[in-house]
Protein backbone atom coordinates (compact mmCIF):
# COMPACT_ATOMS: atom_id res chain seq x y z
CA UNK A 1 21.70 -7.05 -2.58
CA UNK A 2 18.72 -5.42 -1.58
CA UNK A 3 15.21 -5.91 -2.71
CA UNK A 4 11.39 -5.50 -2.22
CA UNK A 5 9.24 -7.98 -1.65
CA UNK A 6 6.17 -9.68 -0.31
CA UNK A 7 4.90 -12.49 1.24
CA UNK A 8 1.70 -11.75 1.13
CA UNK A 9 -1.53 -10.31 -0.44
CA UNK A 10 -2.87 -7.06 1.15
CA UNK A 11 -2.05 -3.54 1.20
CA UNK A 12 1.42 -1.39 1.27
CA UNK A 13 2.63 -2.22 4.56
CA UNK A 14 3.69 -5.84 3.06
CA UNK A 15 5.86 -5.07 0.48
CA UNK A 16 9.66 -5.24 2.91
CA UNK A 17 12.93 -4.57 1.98
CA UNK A 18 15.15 -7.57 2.49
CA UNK A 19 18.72 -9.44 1.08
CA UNK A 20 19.19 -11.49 -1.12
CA UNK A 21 21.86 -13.07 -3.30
CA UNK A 22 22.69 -11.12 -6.35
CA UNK A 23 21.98 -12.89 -9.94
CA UNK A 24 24.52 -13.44 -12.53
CA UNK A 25 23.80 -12.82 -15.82
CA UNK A 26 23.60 -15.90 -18.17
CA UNK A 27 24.88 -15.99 -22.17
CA UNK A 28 22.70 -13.00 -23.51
CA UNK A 29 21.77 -11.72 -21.16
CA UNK A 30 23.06 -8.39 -18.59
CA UNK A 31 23.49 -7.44 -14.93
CA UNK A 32 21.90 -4.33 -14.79
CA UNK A 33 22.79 -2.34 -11.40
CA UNK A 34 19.50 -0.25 -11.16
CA UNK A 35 19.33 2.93 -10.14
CA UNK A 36 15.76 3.86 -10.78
CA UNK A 37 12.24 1.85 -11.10
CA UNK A 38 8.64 3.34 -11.33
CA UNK A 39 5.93 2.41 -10.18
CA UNK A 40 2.85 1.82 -12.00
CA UNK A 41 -0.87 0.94 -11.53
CA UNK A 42 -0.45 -2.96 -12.04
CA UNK A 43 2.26 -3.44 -9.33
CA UNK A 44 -0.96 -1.96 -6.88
CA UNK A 45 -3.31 -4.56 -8.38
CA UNK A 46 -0.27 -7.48 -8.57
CA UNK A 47 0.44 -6.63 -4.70
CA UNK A 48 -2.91 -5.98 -3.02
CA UNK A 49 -4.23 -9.61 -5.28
CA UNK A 50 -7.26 -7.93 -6.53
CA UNK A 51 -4.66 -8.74 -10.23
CA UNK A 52 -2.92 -12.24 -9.27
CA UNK A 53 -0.99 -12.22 -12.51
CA UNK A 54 1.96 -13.88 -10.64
CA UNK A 55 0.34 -16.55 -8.54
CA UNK A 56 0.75 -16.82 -4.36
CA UNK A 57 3.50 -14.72 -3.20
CA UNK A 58 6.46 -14.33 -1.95
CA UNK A 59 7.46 -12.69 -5.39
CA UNK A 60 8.79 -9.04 -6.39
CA UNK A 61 6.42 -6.42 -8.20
CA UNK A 62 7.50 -4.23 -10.46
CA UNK A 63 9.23 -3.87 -14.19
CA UNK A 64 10.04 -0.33 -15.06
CA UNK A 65 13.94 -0.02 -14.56
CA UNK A 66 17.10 2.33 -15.72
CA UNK A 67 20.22 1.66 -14.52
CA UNK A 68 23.71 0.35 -15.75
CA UNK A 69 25.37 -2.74 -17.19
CA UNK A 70 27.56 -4.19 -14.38
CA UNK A 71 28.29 -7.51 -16.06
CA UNK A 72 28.08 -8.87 -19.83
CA UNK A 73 26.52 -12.36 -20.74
CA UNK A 74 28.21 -14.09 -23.44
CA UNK A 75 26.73 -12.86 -26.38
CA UNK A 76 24.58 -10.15 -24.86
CA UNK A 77 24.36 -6.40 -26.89
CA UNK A 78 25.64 -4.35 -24.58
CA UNK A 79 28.57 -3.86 -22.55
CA UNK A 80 29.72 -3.16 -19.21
CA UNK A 81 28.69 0.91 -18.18
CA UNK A 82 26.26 0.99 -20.92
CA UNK A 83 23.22 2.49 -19.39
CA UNK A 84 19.80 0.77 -20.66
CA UNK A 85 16.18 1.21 -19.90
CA UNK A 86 13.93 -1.55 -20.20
CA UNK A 87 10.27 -3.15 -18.90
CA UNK A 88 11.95 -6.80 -18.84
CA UNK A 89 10.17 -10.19 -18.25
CA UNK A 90 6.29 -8.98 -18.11
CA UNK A 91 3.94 -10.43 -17.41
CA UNK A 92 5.85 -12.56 -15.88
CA UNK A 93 7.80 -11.73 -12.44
CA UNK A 94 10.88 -9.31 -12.74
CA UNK A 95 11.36 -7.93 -9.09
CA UNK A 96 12.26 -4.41 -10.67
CA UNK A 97 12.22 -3.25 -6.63
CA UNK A 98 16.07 -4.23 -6.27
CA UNK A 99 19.81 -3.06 -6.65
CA UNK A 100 20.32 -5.42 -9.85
CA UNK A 101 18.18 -7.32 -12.51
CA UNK A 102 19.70 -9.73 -14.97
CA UNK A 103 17.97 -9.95 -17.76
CA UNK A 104 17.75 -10.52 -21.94
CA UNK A 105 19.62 -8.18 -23.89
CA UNK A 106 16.96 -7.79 -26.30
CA UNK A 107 14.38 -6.70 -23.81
CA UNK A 108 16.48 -3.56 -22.59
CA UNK A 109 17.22 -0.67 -25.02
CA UNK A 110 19.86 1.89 -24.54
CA UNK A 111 18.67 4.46 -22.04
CA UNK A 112 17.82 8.26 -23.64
CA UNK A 113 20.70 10.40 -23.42
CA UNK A 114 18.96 13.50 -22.45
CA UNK A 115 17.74 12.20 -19.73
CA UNK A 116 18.23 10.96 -16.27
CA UNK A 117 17.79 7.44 -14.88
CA UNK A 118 14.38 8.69 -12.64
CA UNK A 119 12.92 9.97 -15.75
CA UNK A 120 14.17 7.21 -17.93
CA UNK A 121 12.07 4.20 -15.41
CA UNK A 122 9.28 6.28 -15.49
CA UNK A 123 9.27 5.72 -19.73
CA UNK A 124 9.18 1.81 -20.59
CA UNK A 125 5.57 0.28 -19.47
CA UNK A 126 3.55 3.39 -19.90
CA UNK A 127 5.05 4.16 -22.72
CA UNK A 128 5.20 1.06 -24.41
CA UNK A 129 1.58 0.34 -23.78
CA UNK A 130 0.59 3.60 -25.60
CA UNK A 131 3.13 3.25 -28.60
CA UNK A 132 1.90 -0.59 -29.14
CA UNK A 133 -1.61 0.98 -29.45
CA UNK A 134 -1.25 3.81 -31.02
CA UNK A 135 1.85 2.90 -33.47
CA UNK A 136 1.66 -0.39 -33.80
CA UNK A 137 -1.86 -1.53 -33.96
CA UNK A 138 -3.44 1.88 -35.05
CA UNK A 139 -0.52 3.21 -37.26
CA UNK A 140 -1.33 6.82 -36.65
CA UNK A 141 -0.59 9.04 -38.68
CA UNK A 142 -0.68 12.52 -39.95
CA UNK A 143 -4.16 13.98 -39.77
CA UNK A 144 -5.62 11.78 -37.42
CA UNK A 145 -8.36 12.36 -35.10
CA UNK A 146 -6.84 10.53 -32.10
CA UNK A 147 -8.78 10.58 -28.10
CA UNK A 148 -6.62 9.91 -24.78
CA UNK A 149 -8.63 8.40 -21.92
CA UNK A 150 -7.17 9.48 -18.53
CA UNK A 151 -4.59 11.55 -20.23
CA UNK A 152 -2.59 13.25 -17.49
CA UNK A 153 -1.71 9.54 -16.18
CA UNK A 154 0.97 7.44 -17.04
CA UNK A 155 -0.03 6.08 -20.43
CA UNK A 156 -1.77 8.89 -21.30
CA UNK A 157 0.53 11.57 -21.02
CA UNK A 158 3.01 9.30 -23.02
CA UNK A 159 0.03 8.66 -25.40
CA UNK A 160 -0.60 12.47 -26.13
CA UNK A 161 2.59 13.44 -27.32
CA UNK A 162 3.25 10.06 -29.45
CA UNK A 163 0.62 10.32 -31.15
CA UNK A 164 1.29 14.30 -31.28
CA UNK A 165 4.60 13.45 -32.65
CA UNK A 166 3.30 11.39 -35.91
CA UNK A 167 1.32 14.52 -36.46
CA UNK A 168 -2.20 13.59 -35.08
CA UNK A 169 -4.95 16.09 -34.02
CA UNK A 170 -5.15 15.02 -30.36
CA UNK A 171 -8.11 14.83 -28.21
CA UNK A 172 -7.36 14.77 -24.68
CA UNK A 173 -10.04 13.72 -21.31
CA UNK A 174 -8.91 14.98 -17.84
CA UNK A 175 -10.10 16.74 -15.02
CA UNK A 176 -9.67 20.14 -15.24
CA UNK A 177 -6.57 20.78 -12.95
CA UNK A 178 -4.88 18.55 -15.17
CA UNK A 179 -5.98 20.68 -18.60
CA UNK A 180 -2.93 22.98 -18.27
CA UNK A 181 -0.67 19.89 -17.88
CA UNK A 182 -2.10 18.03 -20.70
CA UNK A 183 -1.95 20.97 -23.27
CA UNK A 184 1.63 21.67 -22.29
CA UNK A 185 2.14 18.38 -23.75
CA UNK A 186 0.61 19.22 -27.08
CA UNK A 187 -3.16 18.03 -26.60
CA UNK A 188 -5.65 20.26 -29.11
CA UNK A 189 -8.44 19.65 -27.40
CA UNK A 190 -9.16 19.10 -23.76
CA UNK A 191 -12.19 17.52 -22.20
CA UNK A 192 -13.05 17.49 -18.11
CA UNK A 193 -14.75 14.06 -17.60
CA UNK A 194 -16.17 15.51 -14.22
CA UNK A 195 -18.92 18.01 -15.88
CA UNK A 196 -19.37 16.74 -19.67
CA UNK A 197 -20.03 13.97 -21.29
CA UNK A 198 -17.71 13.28 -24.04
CA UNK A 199 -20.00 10.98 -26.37
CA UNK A 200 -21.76 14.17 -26.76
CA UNK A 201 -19.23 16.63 -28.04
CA UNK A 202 -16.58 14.26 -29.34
CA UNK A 203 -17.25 12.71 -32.95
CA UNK A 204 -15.70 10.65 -36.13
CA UNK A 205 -12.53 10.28 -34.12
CA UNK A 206 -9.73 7.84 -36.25
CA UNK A 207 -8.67 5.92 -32.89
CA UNK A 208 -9.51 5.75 -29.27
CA UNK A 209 -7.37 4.91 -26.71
CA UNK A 210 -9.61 3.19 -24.24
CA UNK A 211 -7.77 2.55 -20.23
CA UNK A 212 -10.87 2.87 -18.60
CA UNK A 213 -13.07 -0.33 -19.03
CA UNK A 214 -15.87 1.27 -20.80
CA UNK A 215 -14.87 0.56 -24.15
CA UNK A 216 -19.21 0.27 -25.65
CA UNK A 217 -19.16 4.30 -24.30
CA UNK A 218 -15.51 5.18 -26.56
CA UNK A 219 -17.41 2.68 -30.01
CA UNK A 220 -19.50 5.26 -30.03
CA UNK A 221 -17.43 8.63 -30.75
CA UNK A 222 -15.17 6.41 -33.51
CA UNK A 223 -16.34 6.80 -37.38
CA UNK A 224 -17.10 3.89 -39.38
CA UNK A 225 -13.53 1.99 -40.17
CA UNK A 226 -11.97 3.59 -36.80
CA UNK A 227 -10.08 1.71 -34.04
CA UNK A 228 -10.58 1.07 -30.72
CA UNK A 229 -7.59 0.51 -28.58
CA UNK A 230 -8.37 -0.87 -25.11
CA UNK A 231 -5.83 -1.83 -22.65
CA UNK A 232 -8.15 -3.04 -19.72
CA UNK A 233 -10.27 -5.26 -21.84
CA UNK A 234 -8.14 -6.67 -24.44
CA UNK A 235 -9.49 -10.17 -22.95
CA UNK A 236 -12.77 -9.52 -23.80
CA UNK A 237 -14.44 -11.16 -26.57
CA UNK A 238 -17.61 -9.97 -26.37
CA UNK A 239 -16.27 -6.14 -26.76
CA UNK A 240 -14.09 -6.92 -29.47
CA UNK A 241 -17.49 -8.55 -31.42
CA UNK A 242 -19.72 -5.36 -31.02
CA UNK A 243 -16.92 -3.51 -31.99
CA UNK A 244 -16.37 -5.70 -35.10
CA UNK A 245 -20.22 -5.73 -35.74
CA UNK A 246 -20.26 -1.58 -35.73
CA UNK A 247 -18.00 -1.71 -38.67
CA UNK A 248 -14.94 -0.75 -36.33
CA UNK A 249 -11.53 -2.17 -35.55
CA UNK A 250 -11.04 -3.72 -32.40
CA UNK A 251 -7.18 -3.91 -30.90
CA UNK A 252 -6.71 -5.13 -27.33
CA UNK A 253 -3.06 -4.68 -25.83
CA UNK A 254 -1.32 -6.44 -23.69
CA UNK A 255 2.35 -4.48 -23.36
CA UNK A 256 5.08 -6.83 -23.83
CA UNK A 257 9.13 -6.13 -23.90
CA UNK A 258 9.78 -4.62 -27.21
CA UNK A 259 13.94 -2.82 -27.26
CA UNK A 260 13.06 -1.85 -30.59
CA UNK A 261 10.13 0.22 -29.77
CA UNK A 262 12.24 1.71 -26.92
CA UNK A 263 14.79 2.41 -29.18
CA UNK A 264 12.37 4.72 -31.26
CA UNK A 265 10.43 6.45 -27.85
CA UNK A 266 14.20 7.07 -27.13
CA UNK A 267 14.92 8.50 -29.98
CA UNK A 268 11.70 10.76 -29.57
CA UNK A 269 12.96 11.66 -26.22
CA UNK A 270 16.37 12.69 -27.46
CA UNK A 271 14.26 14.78 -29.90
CA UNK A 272 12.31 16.83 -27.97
CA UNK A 273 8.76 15.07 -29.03
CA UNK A 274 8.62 12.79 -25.96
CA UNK A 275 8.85 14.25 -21.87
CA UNK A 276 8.32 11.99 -19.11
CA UNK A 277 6.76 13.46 -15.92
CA UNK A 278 7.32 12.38 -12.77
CA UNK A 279 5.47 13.42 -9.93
CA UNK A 280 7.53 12.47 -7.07
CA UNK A 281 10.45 10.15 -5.94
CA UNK A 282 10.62 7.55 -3.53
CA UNK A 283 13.50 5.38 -1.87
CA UNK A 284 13.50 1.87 -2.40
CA UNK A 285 12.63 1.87 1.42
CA UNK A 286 9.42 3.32 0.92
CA UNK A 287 7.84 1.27 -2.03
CA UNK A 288 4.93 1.19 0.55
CA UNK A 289 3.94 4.99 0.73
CA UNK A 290 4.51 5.37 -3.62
CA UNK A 291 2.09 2.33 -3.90
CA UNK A 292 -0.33 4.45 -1.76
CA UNK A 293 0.33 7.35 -3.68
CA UNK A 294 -0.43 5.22 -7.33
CA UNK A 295 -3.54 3.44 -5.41
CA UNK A 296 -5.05 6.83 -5.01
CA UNK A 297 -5.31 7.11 -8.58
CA UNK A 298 -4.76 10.86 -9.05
CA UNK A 299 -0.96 10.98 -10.12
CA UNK A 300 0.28 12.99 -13.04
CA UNK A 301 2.77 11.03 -14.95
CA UNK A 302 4.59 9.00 -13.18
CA UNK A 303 6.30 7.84 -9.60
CA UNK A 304 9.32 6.45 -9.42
CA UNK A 305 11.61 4.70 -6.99
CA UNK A 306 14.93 5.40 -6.54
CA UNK A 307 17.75 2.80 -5.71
């Protein structure tokens, strides 16, 4: 089968298309034969080493896949032609880049049925990341006062309409050719980070959800007994102290495989709460130029690979 990888640290160009022997599921697990994968932010920092969550290469980047069940495990929860959707093994390596993927039943979910298989990669990391925040660790619910960091991107978009969905008044920051986007996806508020400063004009929000690394700057708009979700620094320590000492709630994530969390954003999908956005399509053969396009930083939604 075919798949991308590297054998090296450094930009695009090493990331190469190349065979290699197809896996076979064990006893829970499936062969999924995958027929999208996006491509997200931490496959950049994973490739170029600047993020050396996997150790020295050669390895495979990448975790967002939809595809199909090709073969069965003993005792796995899905059967052959199911189609599933799933971010499986992070942090660890996955090697979502390739034509198949076994992996644990439990950390695919069955694919949204509305949907197609580009749209349906583009869903599981981004969107588990903001749901684990947001629904898990914040519990947000009706009424809310709820701001999105970098909310046309991957997480963010997701973020807006989940927490949109469980009824929250949503607070949105993006530059302004992205303001049309983001309200189209049910923000109340929008905010251009390029001309104001949003400690000033946002206040006594419930939750934050913090991807930018300046987590001190977001403490400051959240009222006494609010929580600060940060998925850049959920290692720090020293953050999650000032945040305690303000009289806040500190909540660091980490996204981790979680099919019954896809199950709901699935649901939500079917619904009509949840729309992923993808921004453009790649072929497998060309991992190199979407990983420039991510790198740049400016993509709305989501890119995905197809396979």
């Amino acid at each position: 089968m075919r798949a991308v990888i590297q054998k090296s640290f450094g930009g695009p160009e090493v990331l190469e298309v190349v065979e290699i022997e197809r896996p076979k599921p064990l006893s829970g697990e499936v062969l999924v034969k995958v027929l999208a994968s996006a491509v997200n932010p931490v496959d950049v920092a994973v490739r170029s080493g600047a993020f050396p969550l996997l150790g020295e290469p050669p390895f495979g980047v990448g975790w967002d896949i939809s595809g199909v069940v090709e073969e069965a495990g003993p005792g796995a929860r899905f059967e052959v032609g199911d189609e599933v959707y799933g971010m499986p093994f992070f942090p660890r390596a996955a090697t979502g880049y390739a034509e198949y993927l076994a992996v644990p039943s439990r950390q695919v979910a069955r694919k949204p049925a509305s949907i197609d298989h580009v749209h349906a990669a583009a869903i599981p990391l981004a969107a588990l990341t903001a749901w684990q925040g947001l629904v898990q660790a914040a519990d947000v619910k009706e009424g809310d006062r709820v701001l999105i960091q970098r909310a046309a991107g991957g997480v963010g978009h997701f973020a807006v309409q989940i927490a949109k969905a469980r009824g929250a008044h949503v607070i949105a920051i993006a530059s302004a050719a992205r303001h049309d986007f983001v309200r189209g996806l049910g923000a109340d508020e929008v905010i251009d980070y390029r001309t104001t400063d949003f400690t000033e004009v946002v206040k006594d929000v419930d939750v934050v959800l913090d991807s930018t690394a300046q987590g001190d700057l977001s403490l400051g708009v959240l009222r006494p007994g609010g929580v600060l979700i940060s998925i850049l620094e959920h290692g720090n320590p020293e953050l999650a102290a000032r945040v305690q000492a303000a009289g806040r709630r500190f909540a660091g994530i980490s996204v981790e495989p979680d099919y019954a969390a896809l199950e709901a954003i699935a649901a939500l999908v079917d619904a009509g709460w949840i729309r992923p956005y993808v921004e453009e399509t790649f072929p497998l053969e060309e991992a190199g130029k979407a990983h420039e396009l991510v790198a740049a930083g400016h993509v709305q939604g989501k890119i995905v690979l197809t396979v």
